[in-house]
PDB file of N, CA and C in Angstrom:
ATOM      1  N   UNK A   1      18.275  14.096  37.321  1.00  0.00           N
ATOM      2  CA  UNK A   1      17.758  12.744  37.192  1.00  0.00           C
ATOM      3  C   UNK A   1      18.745  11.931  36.372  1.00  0.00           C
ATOM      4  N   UNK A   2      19.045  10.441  36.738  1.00  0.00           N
ATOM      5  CA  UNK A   2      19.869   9.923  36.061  1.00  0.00           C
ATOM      6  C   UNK A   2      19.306   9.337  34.717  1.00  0.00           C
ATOM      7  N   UNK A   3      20.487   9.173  34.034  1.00  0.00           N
ATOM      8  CA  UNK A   3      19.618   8.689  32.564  1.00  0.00           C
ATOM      9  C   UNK A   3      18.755   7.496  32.696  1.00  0.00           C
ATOM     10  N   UNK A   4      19.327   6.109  33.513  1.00  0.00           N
ATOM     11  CA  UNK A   4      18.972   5.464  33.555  1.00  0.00           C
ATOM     12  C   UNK A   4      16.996   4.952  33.712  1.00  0.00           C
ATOM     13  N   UNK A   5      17.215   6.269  34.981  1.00  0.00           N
ATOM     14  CA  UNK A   5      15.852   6.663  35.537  1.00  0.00           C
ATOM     15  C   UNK A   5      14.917   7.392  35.150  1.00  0.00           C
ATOM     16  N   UNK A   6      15.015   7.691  33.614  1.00  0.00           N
ATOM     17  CA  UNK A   6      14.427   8.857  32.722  1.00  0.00           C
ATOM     18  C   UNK A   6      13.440   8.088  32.543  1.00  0.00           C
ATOM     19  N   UNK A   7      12.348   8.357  32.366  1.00  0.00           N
ATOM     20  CA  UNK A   7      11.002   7.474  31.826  1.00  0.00           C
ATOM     21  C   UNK A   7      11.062   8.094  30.141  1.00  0.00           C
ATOM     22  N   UNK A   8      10.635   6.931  29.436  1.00  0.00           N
ATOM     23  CA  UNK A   8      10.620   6.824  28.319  1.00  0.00           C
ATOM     24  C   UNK A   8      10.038   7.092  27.628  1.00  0.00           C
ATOM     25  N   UNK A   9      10.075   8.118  26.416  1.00  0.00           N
ATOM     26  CA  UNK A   9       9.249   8.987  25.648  1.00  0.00           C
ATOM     27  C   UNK A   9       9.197   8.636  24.161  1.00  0.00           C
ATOM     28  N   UNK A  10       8.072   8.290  23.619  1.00  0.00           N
ATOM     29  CA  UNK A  10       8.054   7.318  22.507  1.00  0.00           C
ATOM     30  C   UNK A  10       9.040   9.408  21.343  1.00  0.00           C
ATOM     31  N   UNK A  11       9.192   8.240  20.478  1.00  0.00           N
ATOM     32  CA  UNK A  11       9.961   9.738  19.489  1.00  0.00           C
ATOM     33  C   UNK A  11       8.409  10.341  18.423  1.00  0.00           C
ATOM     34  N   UNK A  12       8.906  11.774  18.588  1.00  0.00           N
ATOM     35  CA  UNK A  12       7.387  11.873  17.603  1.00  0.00           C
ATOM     36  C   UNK A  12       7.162  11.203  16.198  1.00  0.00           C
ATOM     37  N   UNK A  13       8.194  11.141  15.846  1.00  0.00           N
ATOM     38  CA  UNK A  13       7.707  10.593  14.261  1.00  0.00           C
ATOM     39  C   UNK A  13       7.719   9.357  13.828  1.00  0.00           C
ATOM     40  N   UNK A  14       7.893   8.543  15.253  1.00  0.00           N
ATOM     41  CA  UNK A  14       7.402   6.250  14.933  1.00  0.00           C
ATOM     42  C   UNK A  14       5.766   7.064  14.424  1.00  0.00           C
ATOM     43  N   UNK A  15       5.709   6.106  13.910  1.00  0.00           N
ATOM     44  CA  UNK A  15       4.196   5.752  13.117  1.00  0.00           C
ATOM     45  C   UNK A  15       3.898   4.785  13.588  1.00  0.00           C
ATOM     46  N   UNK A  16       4.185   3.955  14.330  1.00  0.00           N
ATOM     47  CA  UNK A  16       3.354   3.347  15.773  1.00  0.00           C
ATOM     48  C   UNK A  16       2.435   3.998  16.365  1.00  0.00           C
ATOM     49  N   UNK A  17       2.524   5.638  16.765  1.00  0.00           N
ATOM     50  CA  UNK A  17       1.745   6.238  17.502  1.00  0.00           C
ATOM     51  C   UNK A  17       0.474   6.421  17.204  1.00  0.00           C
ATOM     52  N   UNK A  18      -0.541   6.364  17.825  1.00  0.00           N
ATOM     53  CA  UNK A  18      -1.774   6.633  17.332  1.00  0.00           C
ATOM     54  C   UNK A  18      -1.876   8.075  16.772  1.00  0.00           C
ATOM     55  N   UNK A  19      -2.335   8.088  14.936  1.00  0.00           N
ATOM     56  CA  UNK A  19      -2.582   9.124  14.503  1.00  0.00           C
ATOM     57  C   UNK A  19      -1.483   9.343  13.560  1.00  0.00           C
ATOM     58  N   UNK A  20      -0.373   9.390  13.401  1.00  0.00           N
ATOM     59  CA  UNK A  20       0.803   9.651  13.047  1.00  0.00           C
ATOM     60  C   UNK A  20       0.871   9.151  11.844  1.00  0.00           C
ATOM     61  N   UNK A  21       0.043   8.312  10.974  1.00  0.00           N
ATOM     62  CA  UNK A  21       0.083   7.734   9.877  1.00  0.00           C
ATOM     63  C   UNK A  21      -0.757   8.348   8.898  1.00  0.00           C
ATOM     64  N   UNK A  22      -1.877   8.910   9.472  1.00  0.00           N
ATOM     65  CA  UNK A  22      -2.528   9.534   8.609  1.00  0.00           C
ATOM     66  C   UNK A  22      -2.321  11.306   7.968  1.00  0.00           C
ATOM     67  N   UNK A  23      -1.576  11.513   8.591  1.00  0.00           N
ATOM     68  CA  UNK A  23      -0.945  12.955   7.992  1.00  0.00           C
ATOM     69  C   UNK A  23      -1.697  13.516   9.659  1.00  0.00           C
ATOM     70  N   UNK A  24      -2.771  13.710  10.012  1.00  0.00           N
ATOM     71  CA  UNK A  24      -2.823  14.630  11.217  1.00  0.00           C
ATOM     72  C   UNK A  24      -2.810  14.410  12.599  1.00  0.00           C
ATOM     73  N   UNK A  25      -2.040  14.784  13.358  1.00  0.00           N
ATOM     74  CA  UNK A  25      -1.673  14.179  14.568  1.00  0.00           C
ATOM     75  C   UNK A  25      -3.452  14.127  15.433  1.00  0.00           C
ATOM     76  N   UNK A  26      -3.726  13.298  16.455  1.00  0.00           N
ATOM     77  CA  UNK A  26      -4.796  13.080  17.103  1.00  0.00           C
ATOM     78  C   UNK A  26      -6.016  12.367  16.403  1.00  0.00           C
ATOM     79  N   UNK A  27      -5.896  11.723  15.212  1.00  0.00           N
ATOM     80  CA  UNK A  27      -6.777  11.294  13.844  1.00  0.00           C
ATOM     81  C   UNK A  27      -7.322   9.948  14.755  1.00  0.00           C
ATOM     82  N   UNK A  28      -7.772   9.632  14.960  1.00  0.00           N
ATOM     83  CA  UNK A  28      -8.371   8.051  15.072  1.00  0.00           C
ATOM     84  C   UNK A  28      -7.904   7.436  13.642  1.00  0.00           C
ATOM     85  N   UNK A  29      -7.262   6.145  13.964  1.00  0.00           N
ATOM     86  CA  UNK A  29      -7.042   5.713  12.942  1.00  0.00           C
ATOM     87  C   UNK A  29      -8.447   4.918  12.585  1.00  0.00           C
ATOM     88  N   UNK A  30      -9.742   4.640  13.268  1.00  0.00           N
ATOM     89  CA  UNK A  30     -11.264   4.144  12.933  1.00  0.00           C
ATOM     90  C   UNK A  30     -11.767   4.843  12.295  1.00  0.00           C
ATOM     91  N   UNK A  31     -11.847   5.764  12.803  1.00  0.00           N
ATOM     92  CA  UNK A  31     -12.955   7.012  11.941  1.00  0.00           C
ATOM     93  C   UNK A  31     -12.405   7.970  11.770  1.00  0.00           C
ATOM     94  N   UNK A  32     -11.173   8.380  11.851  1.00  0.00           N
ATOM     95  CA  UNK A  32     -10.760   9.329  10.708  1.00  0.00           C
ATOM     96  C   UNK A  32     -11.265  10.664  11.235  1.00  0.00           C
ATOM     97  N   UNK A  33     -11.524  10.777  12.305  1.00  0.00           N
ATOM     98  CA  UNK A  33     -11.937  11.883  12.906  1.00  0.00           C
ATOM     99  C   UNK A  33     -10.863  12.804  13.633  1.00  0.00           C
ATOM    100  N   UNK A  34     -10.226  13.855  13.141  1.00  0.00           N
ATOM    101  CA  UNK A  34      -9.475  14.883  13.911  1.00  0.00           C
ATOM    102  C   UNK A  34      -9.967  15.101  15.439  1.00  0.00           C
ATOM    103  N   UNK A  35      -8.375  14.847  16.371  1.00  0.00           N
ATOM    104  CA  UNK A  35      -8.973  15.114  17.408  1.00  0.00           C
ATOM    105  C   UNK A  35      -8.408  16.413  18.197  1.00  0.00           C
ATOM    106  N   UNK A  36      -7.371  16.914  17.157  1.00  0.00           N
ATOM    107  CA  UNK A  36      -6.712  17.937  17.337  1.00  0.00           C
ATOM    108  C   UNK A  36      -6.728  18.877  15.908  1.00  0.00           C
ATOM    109  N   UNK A  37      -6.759  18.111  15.589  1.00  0.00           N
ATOM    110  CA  UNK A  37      -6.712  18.781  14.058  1.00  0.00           C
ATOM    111  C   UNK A  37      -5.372  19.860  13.910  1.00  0.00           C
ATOM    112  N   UNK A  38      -4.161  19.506  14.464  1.00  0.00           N
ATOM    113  CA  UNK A  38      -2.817  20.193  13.914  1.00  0.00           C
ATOM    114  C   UNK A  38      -2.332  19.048  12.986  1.00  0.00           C
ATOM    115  N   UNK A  39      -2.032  19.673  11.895  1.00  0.00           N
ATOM    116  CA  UNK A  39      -0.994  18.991  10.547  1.00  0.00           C
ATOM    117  C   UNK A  39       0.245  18.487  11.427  1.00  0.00           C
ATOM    118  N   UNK A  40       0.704  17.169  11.023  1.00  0.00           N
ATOM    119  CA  UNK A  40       1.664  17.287  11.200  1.00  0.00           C
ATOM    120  C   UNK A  40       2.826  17.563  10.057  1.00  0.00           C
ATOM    121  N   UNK A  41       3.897  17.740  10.260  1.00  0.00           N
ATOM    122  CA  UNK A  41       4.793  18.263   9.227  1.00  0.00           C
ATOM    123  C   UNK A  41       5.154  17.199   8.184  1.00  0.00           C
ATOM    124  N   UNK A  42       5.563  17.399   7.091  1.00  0.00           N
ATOM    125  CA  UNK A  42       5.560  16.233   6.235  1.00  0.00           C
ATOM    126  C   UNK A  42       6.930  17.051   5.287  1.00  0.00           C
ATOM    127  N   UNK A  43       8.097  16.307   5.195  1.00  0.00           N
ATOM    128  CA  UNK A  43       9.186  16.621   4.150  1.00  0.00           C
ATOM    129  C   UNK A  43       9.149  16.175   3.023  1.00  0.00           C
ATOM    130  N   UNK A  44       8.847  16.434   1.809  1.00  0.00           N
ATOM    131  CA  UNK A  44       9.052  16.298   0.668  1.00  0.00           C
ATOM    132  C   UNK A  44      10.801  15.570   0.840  1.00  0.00           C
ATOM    133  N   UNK A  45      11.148  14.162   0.144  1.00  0.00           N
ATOM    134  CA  UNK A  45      11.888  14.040  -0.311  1.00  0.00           C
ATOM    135  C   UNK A  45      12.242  14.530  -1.528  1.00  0.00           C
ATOM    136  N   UNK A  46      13.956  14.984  -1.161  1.00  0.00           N
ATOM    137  CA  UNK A  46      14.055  15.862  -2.912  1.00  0.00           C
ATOM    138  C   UNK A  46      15.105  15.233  -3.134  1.00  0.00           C
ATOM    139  N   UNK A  47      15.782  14.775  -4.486  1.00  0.00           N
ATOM    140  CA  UNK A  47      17.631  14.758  -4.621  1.00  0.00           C
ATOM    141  C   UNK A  47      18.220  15.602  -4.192  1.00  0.00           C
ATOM    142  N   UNK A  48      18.915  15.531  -3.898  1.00  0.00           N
ATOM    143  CA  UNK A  48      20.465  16.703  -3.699  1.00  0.00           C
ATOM    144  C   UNK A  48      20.536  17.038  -5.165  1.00  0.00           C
ATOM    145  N   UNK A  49      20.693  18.868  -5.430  1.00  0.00           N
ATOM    146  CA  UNK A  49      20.802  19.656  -6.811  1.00  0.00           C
ATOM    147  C   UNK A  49      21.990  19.032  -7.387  1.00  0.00           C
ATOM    148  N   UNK A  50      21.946  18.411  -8.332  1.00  0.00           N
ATOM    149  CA  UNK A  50      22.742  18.140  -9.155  1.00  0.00           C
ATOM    150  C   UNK A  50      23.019  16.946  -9.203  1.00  0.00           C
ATOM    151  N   UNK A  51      22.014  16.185  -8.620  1.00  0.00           N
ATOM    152  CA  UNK A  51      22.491  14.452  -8.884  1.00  0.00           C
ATOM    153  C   UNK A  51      20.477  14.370  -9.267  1.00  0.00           C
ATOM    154  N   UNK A  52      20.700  12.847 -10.291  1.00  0.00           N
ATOM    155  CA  UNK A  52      19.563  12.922 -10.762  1.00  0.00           C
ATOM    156  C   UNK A  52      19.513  11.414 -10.179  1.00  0.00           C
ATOM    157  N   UNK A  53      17.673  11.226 -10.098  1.00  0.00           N
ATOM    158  CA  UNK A  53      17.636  10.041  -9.595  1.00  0.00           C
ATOM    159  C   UNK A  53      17.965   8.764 -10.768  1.00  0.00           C
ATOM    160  N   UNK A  54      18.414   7.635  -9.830  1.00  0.00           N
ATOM    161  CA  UNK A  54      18.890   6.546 -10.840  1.00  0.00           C
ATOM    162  C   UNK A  54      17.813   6.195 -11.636  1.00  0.00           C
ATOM    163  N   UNK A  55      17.935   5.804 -12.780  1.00  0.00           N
ATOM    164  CA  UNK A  55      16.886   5.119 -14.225  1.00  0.00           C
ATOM    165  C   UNK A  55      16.477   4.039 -13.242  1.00  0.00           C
ATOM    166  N   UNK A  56      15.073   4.113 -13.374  1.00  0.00           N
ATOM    167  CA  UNK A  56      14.644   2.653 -13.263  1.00  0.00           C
ATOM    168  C   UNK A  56      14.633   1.727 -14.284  1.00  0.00           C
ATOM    169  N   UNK A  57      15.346   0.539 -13.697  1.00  0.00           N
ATOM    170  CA  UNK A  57      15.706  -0.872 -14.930  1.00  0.00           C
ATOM    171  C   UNK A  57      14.331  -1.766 -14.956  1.00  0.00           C
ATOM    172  N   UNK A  58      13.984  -2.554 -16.352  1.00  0.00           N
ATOM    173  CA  UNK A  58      12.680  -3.011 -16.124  1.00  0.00           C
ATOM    174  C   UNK A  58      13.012  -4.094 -15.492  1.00  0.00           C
ATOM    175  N   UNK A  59      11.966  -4.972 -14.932  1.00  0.00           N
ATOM    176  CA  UNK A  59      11.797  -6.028 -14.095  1.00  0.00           C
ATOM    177  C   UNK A  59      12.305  -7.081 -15.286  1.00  0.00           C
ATOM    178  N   UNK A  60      12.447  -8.124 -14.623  1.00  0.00           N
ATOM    179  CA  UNK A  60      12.901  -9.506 -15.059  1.00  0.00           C
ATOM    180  C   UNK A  60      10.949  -9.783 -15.382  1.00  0.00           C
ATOM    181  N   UNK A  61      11.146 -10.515 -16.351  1.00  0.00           N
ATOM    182  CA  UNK A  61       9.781 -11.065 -16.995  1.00  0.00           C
ATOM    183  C   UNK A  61       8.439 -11.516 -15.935  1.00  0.00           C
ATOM    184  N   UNK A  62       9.690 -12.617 -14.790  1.00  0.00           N
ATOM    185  CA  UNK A  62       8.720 -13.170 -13.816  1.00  0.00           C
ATOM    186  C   UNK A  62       8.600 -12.345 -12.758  1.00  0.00           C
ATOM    187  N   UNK A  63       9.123 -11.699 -12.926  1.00  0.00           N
ATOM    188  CA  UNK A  63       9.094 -10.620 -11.582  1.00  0.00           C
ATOM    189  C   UNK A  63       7.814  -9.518 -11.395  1.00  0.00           C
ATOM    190  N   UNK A  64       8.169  -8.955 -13.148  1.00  0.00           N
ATOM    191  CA  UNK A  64       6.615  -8.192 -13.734  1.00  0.00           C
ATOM    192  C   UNK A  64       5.497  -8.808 -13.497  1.00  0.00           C
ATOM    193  N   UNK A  65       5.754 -10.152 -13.971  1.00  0.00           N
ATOM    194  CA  UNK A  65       3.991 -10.953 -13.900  1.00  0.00           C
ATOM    195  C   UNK A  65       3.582 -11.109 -12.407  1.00  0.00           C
ATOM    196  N   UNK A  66       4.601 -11.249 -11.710  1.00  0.00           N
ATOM    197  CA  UNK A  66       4.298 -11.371 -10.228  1.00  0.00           C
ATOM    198  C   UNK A  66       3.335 -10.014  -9.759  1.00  0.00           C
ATOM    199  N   UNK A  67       4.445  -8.931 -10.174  1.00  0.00           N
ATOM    200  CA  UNK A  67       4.237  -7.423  -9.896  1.00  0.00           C
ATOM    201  C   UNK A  67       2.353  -6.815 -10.062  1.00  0.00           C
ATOM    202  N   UNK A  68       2.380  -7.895 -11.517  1.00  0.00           N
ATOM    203  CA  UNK A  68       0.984  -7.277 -12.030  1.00  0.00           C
ATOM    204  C   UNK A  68      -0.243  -8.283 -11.141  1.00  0.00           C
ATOM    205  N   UNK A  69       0.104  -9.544 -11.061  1.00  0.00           N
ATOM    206  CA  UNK A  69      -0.639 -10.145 -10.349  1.00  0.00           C
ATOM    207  C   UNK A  69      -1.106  -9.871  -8.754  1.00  0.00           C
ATOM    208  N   UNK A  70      -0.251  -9.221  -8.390  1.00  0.00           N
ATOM    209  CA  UNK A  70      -0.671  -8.778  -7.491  1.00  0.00           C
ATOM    210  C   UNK A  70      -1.348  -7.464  -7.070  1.00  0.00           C
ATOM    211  N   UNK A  71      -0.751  -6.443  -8.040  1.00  0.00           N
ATOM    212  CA  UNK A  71      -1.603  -5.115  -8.322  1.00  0.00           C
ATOM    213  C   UNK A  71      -2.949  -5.421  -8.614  1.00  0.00           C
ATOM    214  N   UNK A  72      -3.289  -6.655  -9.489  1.00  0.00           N
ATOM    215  CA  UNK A  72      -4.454  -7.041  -9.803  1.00  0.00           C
ATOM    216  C   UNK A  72      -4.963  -7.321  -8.611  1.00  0.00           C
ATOM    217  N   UNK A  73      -4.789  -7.834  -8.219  1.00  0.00           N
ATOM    218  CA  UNK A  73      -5.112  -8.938  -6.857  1.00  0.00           C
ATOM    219  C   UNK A  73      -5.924  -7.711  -5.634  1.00  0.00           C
ATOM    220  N   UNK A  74      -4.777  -6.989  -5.720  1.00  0.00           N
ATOM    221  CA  UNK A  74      -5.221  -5.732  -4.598  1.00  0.00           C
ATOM    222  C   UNK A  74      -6.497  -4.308  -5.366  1.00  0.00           C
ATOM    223  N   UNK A  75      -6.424  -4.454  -6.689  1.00  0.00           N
ATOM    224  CA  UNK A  75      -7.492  -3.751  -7.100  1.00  0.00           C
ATOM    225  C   UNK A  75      -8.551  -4.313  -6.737  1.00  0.00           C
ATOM    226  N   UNK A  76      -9.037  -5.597  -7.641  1.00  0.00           N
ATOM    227  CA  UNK A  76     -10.092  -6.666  -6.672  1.00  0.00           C
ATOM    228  C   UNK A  76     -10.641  -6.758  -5.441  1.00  0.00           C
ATOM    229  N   UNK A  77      -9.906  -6.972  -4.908  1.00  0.00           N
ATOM    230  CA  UNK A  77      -9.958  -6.468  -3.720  1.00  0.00           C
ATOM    231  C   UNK A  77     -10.618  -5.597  -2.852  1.00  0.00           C
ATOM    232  N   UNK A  78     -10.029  -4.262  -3.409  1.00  0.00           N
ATOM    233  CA  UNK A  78     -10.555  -3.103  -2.814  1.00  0.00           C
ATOM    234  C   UNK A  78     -11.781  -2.896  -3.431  1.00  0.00           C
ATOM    235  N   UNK A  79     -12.158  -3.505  -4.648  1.00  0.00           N
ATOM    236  CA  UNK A  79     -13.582  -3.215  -5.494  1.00  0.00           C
ATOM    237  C   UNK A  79     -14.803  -4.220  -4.704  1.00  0.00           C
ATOM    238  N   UNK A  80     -13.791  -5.308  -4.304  1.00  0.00           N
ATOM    239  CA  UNK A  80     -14.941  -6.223  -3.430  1.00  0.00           C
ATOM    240  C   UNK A  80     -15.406  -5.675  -2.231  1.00  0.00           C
ATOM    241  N   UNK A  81     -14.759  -4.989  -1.474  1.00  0.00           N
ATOM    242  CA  UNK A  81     -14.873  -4.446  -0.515  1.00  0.00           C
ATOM    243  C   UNK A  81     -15.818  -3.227  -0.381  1.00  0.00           C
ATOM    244  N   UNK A  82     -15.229  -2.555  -1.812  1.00  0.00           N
ATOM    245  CA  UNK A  82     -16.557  -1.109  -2.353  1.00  0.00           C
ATOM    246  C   UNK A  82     -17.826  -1.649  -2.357  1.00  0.00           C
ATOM    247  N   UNK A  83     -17.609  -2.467  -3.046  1.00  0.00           N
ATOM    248  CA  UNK A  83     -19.293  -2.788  -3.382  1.00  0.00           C
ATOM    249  C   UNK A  83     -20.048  -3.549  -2.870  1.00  0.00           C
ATOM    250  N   UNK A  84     -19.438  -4.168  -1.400  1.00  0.00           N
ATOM    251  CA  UNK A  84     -19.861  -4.531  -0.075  1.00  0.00           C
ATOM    252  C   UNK A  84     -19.943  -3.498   1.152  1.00  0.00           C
ATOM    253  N   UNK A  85     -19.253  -2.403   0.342  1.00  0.00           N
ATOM    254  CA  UNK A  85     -19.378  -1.590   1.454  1.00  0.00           C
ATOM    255  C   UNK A  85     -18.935  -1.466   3.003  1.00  0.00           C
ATOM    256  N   UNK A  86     -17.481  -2.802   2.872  1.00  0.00           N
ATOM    257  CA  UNK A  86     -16.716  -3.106   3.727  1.00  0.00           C
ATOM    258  C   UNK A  86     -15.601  -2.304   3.727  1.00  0.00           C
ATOM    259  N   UNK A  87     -15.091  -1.838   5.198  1.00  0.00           N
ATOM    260  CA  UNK A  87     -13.875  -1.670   5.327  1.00  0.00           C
ATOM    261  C   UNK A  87     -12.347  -2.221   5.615  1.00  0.00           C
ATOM    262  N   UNK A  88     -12.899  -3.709   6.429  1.00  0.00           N
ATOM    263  CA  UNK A  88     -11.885  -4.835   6.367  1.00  0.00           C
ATOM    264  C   UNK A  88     -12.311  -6.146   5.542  1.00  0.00           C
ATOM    265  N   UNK A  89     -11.268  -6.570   5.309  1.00  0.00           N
ATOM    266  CA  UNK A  89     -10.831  -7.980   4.215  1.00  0.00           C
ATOM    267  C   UNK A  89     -11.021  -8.859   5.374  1.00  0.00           C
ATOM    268  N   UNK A  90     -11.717  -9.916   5.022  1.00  0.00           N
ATOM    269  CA  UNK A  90     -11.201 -11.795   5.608  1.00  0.00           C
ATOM    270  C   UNK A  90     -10.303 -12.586   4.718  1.00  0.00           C
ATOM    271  N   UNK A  91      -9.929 -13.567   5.309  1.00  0.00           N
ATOM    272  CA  UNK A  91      -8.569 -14.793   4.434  1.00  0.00           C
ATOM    273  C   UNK A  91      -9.828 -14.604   3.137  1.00  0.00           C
ATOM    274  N   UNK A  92     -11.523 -14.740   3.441  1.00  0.00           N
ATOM    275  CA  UNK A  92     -11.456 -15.572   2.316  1.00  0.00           C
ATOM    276  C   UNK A  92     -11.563 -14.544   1.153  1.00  0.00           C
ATOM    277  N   UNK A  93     -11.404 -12.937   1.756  1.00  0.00           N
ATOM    278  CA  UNK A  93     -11.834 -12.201   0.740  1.00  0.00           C
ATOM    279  C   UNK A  93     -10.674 -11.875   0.029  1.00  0.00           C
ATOM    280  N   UNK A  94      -9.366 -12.225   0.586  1.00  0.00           N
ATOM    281  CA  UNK A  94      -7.739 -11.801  -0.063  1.00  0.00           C
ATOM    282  C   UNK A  94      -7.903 -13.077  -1.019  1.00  0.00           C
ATOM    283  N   UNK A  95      -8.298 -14.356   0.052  1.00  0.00           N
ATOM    284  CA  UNK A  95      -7.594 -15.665  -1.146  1.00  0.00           C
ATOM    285  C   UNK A  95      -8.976 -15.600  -2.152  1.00  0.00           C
ATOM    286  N   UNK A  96     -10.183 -15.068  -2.603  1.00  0.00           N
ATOM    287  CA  UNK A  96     -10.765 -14.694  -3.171  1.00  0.00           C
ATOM    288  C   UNK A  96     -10.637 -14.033  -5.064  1.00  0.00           C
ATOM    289  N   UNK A  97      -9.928 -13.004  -4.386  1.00  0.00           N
ATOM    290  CA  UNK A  97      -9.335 -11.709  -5.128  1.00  0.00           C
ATOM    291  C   UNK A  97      -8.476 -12.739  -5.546  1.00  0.00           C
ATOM    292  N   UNK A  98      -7.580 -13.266  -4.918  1.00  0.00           N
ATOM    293  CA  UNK A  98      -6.509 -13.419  -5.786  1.00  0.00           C
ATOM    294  C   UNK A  98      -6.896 -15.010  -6.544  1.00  0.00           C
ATOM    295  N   UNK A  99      -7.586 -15.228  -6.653  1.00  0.00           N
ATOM    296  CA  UNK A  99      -7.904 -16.414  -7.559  1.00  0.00           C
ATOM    297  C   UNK A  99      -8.843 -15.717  -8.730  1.00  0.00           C
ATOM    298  N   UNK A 100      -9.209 -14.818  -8.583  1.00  0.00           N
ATOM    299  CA  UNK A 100      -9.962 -13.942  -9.632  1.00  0.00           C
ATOM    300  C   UNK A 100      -8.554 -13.163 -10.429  1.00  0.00           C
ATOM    301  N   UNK A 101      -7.418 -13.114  -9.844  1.00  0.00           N
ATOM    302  CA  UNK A 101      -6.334 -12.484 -10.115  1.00  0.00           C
ATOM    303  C   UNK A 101      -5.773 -13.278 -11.501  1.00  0.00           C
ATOM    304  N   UNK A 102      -5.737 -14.602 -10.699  1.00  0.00           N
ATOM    305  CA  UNK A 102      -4.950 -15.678 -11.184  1.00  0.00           C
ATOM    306  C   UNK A 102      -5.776 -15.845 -12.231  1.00  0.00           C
ATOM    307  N   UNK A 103      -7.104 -16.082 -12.642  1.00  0.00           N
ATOM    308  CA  UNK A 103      -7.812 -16.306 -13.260  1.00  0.00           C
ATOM    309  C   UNK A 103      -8.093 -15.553 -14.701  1.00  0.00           C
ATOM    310  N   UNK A 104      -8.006 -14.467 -14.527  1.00  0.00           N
ATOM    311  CA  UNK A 104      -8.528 -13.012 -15.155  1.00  0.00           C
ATOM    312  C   UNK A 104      -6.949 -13.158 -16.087  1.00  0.00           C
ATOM    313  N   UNK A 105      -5.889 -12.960 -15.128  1.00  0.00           N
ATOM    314  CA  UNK A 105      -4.355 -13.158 -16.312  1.00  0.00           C
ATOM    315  C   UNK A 105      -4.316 -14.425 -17.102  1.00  0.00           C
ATOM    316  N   UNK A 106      -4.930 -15.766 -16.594  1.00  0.00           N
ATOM    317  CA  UNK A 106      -5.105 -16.626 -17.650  1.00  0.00           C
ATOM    318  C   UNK A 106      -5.533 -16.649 -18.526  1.00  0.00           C
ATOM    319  N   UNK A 107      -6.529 -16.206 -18.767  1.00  0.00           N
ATOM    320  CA  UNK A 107      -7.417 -15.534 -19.704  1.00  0.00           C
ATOM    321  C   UNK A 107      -6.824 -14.788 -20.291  1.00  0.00           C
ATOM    322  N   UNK A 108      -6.388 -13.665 -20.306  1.00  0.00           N
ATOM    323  CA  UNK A 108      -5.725 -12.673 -20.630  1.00  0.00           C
ATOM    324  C   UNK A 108      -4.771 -13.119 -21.876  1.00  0.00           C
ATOM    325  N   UNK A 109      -3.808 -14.348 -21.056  1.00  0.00           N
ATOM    326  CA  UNK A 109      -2.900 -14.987 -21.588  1.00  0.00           C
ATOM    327  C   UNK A 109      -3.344 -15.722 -22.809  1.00  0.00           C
ATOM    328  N   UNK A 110      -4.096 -16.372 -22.580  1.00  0.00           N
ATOM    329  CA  UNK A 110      -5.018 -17.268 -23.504  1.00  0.00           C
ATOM    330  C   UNK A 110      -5.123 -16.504 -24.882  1.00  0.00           C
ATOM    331  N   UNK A 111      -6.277 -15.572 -24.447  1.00  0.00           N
ATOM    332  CA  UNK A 111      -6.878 -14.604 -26.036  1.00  0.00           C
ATOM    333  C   UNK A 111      -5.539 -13.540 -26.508  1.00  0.00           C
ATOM    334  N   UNK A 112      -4.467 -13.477 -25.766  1.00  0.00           N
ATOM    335  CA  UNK A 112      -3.287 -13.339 -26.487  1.00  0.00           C
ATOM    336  C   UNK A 112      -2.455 -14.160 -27.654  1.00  0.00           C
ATOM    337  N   UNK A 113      -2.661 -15.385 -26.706  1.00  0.00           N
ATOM    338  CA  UNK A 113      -1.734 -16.745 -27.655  1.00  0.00           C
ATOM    339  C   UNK A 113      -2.451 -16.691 -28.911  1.00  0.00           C
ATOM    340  N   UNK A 114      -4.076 -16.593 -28.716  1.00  0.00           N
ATOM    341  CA  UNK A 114      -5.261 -17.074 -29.716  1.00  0.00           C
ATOM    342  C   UNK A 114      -5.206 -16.088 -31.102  1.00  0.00           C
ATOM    343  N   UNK A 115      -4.620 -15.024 -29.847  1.00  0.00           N
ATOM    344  CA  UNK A 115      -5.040 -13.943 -31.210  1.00  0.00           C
ATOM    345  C   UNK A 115      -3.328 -13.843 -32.091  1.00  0.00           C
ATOM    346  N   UNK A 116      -2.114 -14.517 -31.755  1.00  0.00           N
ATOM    347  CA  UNK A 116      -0.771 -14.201 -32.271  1.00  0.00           C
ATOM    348  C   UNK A 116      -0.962 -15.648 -33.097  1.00  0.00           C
ATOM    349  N   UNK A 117      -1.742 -16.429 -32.924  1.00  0.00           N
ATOM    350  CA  UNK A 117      -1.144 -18.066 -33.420  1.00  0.00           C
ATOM    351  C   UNK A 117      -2.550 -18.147 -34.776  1.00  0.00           C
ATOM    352  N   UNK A 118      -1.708 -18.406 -35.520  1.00  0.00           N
ATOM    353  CA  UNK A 118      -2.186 -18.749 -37.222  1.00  0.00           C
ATOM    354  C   UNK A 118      -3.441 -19.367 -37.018  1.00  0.00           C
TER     355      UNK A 118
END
């Protein structure tokens, strides 16, 4: 058969494929239900012996606050969702969270200044 004329075989390890993301091949990504239930293989990334991984450098100031605001943002989030007992987010439940985000670090900020200033 010519190459040209080969029909096309997705590669096993895109994570496009249905299942392939969750660690076991045949998984519904809905319900989480094994439909084969074989592992698929998973490699530990390691260094190469004798090189160590690079130091992580800290963030630039605005970069952190960004960093945390949004970690915040996505905890929220997922707590709104717990205790709705939802499994998907709407716009208004992200732009939600994150005004509780925005909100919660102002504050934050605030009884900091309050508590350093004479």
């Amino acid at each position: 058969m010519d190459l040209r004329n080969r029909p096309r075989r997705p590669h096993p390890q895109h994570r496009w494929r249905r299942g392939t993301d969750t660690g076991v091949s045949g998984v519904s990504g809905v319900s989480g239900v094994p439909v084969t239930g074989v592992p698929v293989a998973r490699v530990p990334r390691t260094p190469a012996s004798g090189s160590r991984p690079p130091s992580p450098r800290p963030l630039p100031p605005s970069v952190a606050r960004v960093a945390d605001r949004t970690r915040l943002s996505a905890e929220l989030l997922a707590a709104l969702l717990d205790v709705q007992e939802r499994t998907r987010a709407s716009l208004d439940d992200i732009e939600l969270a994150d005004a509780l985000a925005d909100r919660l670090l102002a504050r934050h900020r605030d009884r900091l200044r309050l508590a350093t200033s004479p």
